[in-house]
PDB file of N, CA and C in Angstrom:
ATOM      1  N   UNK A   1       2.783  -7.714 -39.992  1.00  0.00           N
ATOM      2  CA  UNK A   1       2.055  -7.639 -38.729  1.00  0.00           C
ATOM      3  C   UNK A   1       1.048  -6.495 -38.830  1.00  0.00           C
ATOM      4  N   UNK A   2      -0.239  -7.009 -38.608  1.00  0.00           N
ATOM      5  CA  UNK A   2      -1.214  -5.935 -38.431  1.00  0.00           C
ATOM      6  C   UNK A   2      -1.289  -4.769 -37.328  1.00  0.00           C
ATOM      7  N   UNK A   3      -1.758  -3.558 -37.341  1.00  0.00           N
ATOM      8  CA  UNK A   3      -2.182  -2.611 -36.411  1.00  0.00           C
ATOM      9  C   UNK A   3      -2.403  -3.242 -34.909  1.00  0.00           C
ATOM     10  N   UNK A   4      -3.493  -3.900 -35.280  1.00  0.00           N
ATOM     11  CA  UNK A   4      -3.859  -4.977 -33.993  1.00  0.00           C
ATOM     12  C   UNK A   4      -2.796  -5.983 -33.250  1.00  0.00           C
ATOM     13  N   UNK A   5      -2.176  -6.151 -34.105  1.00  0.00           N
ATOM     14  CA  UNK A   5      -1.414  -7.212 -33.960  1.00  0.00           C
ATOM     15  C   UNK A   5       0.204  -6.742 -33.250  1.00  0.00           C
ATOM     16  N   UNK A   6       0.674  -5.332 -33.715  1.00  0.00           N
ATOM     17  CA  UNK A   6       1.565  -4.481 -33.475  1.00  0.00           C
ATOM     18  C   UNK A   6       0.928  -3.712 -31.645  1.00  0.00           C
ATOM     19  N   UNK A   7      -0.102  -3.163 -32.389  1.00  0.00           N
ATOM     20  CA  UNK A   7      -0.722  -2.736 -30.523  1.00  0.00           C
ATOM     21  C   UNK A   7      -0.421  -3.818 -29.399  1.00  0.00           C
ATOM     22  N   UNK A   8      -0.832  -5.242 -29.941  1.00  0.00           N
ATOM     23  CA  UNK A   8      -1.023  -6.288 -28.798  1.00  0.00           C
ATOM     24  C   UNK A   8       0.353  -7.007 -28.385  1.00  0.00           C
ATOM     25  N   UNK A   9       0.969  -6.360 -29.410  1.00  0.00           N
ATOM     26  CA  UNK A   9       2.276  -7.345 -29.354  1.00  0.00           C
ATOM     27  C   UNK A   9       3.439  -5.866 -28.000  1.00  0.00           C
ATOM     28  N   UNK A  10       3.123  -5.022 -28.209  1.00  0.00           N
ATOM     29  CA  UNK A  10       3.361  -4.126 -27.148  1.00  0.00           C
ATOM     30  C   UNK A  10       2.640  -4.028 -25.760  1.00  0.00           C
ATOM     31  N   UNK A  11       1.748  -4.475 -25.923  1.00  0.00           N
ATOM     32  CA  UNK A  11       1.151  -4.252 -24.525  1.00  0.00           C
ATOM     33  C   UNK A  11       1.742  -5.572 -23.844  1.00  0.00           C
ATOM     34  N   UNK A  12       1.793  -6.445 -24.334  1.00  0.00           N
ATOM     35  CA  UNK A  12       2.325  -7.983 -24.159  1.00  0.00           C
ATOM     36  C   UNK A  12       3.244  -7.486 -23.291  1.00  0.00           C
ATOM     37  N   UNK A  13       4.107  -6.265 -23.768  1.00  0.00           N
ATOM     38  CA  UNK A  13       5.357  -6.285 -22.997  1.00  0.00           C
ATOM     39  C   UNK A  13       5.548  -5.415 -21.987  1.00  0.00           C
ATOM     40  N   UNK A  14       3.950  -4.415 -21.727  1.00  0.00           N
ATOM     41  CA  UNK A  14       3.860  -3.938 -20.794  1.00  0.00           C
ATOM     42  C   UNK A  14       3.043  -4.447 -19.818  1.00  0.00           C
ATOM     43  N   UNK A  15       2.499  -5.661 -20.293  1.00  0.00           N
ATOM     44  CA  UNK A  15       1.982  -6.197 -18.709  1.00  0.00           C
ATOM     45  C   UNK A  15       2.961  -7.092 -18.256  1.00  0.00           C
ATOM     46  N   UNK A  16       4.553  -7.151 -18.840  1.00  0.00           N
ATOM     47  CA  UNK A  16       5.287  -7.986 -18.152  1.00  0.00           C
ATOM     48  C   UNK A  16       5.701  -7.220 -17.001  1.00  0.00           C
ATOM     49  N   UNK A  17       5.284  -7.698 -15.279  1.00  0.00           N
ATOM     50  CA  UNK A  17       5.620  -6.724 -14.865  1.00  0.00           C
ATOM     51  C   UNK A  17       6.595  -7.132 -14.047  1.00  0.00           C
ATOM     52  N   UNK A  18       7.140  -6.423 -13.000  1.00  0.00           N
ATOM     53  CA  UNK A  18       8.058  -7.003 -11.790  1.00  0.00           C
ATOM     54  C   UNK A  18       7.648  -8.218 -10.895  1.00  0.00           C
ATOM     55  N   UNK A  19       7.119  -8.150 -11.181  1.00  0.00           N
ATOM     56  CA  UNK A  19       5.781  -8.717  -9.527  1.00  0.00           C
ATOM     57  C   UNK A  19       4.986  -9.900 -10.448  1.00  0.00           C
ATOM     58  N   UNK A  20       4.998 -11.591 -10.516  1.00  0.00           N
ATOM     59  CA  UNK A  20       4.901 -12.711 -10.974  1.00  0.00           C
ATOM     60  C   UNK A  20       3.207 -12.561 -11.014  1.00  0.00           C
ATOM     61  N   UNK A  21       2.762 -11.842  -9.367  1.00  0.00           N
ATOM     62  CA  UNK A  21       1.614 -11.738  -9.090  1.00  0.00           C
ATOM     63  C   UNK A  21       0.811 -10.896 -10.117  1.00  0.00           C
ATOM     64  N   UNK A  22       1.266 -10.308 -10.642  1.00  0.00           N
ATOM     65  CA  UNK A  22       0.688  -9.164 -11.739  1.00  0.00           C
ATOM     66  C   UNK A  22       0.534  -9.724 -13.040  1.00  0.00           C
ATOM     67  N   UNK A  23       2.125 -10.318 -13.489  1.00  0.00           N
ATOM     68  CA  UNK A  23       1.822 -11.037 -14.587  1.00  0.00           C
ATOM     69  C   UNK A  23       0.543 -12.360 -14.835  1.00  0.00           C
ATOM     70  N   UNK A  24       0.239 -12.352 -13.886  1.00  0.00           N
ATOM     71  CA  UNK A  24      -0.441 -13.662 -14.135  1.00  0.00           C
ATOM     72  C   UNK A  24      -2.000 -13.214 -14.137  1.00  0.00           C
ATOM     73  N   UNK A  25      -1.976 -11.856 -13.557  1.00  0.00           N
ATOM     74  CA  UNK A  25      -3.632 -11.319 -14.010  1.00  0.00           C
ATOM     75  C   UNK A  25      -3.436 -10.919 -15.316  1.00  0.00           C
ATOM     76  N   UNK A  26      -2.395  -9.873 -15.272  1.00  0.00           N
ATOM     77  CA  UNK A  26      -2.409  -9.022 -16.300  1.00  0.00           C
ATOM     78  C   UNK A  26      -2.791  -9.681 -17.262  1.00  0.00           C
ATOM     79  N   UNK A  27      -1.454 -10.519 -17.924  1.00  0.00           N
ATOM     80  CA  UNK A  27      -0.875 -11.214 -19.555  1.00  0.00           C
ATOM     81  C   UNK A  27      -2.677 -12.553 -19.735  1.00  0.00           C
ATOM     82  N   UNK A  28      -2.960 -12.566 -18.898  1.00  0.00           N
ATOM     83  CA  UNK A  28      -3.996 -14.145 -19.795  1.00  0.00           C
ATOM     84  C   UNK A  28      -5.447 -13.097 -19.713  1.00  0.00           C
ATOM     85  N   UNK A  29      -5.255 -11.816 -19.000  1.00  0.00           N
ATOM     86  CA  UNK A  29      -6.350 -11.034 -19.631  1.00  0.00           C
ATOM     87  C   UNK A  29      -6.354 -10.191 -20.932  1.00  0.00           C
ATOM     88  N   UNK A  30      -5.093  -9.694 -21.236  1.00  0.00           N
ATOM     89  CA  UNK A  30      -4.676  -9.405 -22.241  1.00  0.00           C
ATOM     90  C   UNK A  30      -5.180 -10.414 -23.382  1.00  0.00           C
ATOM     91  N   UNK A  31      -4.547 -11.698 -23.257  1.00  0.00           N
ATOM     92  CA  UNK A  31      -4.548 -12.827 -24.648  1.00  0.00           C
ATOM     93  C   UNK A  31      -6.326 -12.891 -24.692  1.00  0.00           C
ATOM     94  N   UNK A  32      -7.038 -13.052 -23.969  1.00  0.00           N
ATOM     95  CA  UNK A  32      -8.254 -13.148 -23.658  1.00  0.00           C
ATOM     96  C   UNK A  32      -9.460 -12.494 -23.635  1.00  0.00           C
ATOM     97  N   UNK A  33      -8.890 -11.101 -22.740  1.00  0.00           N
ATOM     98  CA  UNK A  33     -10.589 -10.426 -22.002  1.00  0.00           C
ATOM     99  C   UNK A  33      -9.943  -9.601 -23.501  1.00  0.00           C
ATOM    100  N   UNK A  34      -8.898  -8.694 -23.399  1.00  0.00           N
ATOM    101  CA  UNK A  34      -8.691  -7.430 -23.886  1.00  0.00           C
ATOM    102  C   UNK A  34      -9.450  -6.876 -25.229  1.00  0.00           C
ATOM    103  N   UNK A  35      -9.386  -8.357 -26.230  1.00  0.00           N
ATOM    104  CA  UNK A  35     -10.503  -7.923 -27.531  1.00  0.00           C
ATOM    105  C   UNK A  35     -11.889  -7.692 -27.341  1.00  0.00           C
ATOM    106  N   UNK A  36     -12.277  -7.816 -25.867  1.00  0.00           N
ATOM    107  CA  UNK A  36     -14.153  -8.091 -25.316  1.00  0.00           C
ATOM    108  C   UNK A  36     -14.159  -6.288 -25.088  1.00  0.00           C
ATOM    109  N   UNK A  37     -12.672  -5.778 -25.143  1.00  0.00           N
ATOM    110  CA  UNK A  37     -13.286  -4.875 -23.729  1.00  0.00           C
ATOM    111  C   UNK A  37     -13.982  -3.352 -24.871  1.00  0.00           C
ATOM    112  N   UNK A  38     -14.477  -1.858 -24.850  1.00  0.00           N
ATOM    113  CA  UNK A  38     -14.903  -0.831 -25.292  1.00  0.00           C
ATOM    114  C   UNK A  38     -13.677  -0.333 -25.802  1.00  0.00           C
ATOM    115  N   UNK A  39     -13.822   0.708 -26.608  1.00  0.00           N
ATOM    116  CA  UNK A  39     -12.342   1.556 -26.841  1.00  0.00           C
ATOM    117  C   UNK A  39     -12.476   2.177 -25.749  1.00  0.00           C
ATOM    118  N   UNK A  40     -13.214   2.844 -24.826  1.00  0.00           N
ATOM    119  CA  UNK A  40     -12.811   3.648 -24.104  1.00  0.00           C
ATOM    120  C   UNK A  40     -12.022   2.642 -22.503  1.00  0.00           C
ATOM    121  N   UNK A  41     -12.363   1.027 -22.591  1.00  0.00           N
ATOM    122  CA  UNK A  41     -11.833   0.558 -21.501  1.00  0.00           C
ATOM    123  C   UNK A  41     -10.686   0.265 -21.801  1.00  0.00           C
ATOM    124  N   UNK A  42     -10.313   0.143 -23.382  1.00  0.00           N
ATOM    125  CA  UNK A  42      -8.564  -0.261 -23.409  1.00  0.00           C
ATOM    126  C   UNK A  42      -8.038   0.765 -23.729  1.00  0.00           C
ATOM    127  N   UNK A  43      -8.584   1.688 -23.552  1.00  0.00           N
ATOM    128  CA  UNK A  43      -7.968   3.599 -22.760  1.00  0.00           C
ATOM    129  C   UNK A  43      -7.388   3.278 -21.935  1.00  0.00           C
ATOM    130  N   UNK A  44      -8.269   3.236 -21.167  1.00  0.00           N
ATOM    131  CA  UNK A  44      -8.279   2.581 -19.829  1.00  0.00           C
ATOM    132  C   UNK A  44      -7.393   1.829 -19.037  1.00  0.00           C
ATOM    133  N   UNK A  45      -6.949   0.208 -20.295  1.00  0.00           N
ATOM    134  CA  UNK A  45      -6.213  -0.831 -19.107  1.00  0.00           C
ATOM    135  C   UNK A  45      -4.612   0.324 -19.627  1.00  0.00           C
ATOM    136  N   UNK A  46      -4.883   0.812 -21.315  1.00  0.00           N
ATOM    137  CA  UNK A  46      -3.309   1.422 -21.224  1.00  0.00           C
ATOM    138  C   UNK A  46      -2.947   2.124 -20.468  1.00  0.00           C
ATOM    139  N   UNK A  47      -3.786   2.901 -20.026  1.00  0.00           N
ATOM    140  CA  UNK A  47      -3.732   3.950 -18.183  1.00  0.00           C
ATOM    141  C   UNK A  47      -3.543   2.932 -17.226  1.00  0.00           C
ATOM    142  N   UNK A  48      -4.017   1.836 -17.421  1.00  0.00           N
ATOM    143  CA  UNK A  48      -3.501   1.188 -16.042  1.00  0.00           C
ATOM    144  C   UNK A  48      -2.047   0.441 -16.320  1.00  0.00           C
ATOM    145  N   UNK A  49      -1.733   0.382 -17.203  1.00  0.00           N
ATOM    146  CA  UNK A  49      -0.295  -0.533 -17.713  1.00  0.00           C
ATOM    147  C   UNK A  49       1.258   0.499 -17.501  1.00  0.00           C
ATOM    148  N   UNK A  50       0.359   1.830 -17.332  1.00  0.00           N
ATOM    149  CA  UNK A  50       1.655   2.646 -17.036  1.00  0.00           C
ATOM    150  C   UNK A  50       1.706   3.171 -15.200  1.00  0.00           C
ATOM    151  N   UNK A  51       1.088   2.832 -14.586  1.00  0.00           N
ATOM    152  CA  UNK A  51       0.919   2.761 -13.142  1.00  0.00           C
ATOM    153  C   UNK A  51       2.050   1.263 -12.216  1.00  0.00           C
ATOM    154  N   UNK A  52       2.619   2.345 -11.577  1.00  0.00           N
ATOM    155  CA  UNK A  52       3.645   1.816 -10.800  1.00  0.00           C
ATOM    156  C   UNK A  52       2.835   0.036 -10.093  1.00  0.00           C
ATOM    157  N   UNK A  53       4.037  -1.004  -9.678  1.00  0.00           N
ATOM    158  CA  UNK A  53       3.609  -2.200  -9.502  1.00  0.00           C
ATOM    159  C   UNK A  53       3.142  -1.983  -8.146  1.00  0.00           C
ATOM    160  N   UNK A  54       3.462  -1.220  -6.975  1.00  0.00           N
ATOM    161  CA  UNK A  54       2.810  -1.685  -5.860  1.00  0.00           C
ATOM    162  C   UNK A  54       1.429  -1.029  -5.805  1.00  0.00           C
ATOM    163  N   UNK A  55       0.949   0.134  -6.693  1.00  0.00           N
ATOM    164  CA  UNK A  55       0.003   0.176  -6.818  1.00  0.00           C
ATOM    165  C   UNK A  55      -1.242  -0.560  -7.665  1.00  0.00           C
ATOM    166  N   UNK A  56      -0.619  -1.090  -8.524  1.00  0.00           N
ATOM    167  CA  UNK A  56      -1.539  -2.214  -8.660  1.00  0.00           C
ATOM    168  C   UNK A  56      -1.608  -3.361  -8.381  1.00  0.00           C
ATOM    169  N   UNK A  57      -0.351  -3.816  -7.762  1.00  0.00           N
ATOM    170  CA  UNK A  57      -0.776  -4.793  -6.214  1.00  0.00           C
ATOM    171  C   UNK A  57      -2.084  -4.135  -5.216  1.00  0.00           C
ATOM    172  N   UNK A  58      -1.742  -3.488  -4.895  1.00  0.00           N
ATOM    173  CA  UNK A  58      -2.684  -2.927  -3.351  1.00  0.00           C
ATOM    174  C   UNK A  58      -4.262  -2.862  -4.315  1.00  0.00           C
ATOM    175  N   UNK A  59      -4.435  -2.396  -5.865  1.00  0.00           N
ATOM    176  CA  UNK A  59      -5.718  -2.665  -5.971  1.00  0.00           C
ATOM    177  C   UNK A  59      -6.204  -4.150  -6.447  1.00  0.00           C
ATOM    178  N   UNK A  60      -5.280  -4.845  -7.004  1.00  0.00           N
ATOM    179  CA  UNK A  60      -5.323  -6.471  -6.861  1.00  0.00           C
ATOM    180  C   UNK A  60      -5.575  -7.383  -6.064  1.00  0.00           C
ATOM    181  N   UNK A  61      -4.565  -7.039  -5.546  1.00  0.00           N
ATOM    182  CA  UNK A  61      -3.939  -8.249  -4.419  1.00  0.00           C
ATOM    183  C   UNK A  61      -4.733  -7.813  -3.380  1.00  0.00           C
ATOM    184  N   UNK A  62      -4.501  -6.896  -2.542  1.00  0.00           N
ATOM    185  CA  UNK A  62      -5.105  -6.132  -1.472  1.00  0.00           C
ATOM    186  C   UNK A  62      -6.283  -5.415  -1.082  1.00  0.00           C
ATOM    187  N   UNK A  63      -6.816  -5.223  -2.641  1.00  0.00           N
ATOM    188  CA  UNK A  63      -8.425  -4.808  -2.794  1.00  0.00           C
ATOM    189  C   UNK A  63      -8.184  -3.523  -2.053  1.00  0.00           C
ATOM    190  N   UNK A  64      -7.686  -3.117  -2.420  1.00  0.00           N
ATOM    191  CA  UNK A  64      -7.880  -1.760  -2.177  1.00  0.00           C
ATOM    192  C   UNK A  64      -8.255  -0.970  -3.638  1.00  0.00           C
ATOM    193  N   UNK A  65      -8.833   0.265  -3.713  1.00  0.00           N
ATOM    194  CA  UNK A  65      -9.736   0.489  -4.732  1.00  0.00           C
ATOM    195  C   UNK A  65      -9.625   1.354  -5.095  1.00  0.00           C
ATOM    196  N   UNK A  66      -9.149   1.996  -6.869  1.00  0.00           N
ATOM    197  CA  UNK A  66      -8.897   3.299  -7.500  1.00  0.00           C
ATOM    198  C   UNK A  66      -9.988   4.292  -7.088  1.00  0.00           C
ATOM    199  N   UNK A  67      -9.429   5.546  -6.808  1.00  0.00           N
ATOM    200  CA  UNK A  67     -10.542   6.192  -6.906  1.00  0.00           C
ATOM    201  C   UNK A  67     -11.369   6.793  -8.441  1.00  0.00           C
ATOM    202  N   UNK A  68     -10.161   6.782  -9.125  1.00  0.00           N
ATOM    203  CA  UNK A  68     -11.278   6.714 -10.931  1.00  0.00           C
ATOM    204  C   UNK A  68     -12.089   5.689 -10.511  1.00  0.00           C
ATOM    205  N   UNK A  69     -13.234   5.961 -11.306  1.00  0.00           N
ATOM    206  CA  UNK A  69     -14.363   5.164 -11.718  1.00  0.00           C
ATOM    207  C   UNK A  69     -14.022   4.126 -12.613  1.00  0.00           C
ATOM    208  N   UNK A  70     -13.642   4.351 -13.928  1.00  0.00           N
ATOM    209  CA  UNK A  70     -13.735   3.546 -15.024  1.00  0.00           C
ATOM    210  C   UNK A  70     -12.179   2.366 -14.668  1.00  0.00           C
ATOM    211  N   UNK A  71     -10.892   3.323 -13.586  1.00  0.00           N
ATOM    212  CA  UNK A  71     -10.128   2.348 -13.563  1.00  0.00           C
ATOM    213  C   UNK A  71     -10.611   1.089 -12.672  1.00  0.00           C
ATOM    214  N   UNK A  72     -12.222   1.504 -11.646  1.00  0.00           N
ATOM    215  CA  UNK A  72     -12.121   0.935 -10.768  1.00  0.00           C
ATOM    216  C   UNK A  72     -12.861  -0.088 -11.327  1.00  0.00           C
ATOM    217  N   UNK A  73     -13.519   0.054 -12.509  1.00  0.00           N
ATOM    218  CA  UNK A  73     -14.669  -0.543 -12.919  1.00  0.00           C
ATOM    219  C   UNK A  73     -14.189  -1.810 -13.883  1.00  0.00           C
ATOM    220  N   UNK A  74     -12.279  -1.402 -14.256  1.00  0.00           N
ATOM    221  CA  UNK A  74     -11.598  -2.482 -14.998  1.00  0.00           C
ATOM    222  C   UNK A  74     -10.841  -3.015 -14.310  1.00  0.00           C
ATOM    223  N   UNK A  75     -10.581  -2.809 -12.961  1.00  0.00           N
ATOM    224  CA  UNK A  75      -9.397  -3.624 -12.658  1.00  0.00           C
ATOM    225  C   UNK A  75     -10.500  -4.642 -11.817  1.00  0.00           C
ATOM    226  N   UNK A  76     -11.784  -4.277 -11.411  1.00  0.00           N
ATOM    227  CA  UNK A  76     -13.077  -5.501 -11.610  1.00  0.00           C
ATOM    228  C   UNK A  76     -13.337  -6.303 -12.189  1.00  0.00           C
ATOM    229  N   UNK A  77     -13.485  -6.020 -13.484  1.00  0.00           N
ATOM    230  CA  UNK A  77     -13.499  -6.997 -14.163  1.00  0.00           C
ATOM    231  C   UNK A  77     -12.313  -7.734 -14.459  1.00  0.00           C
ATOM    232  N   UNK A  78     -11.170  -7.294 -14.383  1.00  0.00           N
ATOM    233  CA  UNK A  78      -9.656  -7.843 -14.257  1.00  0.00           C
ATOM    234  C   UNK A  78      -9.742  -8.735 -13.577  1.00  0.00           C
ATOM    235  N   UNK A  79     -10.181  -8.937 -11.901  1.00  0.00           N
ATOM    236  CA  UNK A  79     -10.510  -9.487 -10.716  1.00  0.00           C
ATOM    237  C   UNK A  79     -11.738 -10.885 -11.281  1.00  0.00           C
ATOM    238  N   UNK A  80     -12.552 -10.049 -11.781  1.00  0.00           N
ATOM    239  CA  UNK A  80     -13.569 -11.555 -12.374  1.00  0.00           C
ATOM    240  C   UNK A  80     -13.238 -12.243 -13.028  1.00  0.00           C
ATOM    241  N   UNK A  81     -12.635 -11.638 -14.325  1.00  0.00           N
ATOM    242  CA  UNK A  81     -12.191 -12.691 -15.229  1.00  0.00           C
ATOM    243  C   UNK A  81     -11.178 -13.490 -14.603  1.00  0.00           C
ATOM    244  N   UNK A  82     -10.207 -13.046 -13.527  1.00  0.00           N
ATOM    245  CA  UNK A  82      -8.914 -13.918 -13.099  1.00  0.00           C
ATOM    246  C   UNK A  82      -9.800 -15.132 -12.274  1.00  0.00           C
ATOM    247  N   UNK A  83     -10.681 -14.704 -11.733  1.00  0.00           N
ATOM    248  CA  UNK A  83     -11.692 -15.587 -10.747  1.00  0.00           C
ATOM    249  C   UNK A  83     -12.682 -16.789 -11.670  1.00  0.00           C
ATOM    250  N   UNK A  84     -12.750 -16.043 -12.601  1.00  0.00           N
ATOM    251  CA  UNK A  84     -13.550 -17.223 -13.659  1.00  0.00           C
ATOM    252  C   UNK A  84     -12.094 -18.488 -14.086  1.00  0.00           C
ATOM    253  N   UNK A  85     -11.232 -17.359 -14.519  1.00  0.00           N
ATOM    254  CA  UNK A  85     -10.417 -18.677 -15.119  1.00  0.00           C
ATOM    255  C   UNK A  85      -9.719 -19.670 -14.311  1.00  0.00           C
ATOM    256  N   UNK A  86     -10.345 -19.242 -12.858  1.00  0.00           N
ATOM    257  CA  UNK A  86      -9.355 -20.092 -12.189  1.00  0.00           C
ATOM    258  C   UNK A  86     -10.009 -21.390 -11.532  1.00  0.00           C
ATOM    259  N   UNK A  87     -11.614 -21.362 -12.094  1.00  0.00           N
ATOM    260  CA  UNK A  87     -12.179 -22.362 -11.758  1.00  0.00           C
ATOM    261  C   UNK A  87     -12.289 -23.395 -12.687  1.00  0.00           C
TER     262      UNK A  87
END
């Protein structure tokens, strides 16, 4: 198993989250967006993968909005891409 392949195969298991609602943004952005994104944005989603579930419900689900910049600027595009694939 490659580097890449070892990284992705862990995060796999940190976007499994409590909340069905999460998994289903999280995990098909992972298989998908996650190779598109900068090194500094998959800084980024790993900062967001260790953040408690009702807070990333309330910026999901509820649109309510990080005050970081760059988290606010990925869990956006998190939000688009879930919105693209669902058409």
């Amino acid at each position: 198993m490659t580097i890449k392949a070892q990284e992705k195969a862990k995060l796999y298991w940190a976007c499994r989250r409590g909340m069905l609602e999460l998994d289903l943004l999280l995990l098909p952005f992972l298989e998908n967006g996650y190779d598109n994104l900068s090194d500094e944005e998959r800084s980024t989603f790993i900062q967001l993968l260790a953040i408690e579930d009702p807070t990333l419900y309330q910026w999901f689900i509820a649109h309510l909005e990080p005050e970081d910049l760059a988290m606010r600027a990925l869990v956006e595009k998190i939000i688009a891409y879930a919105r693209r694939s669902a058409i």
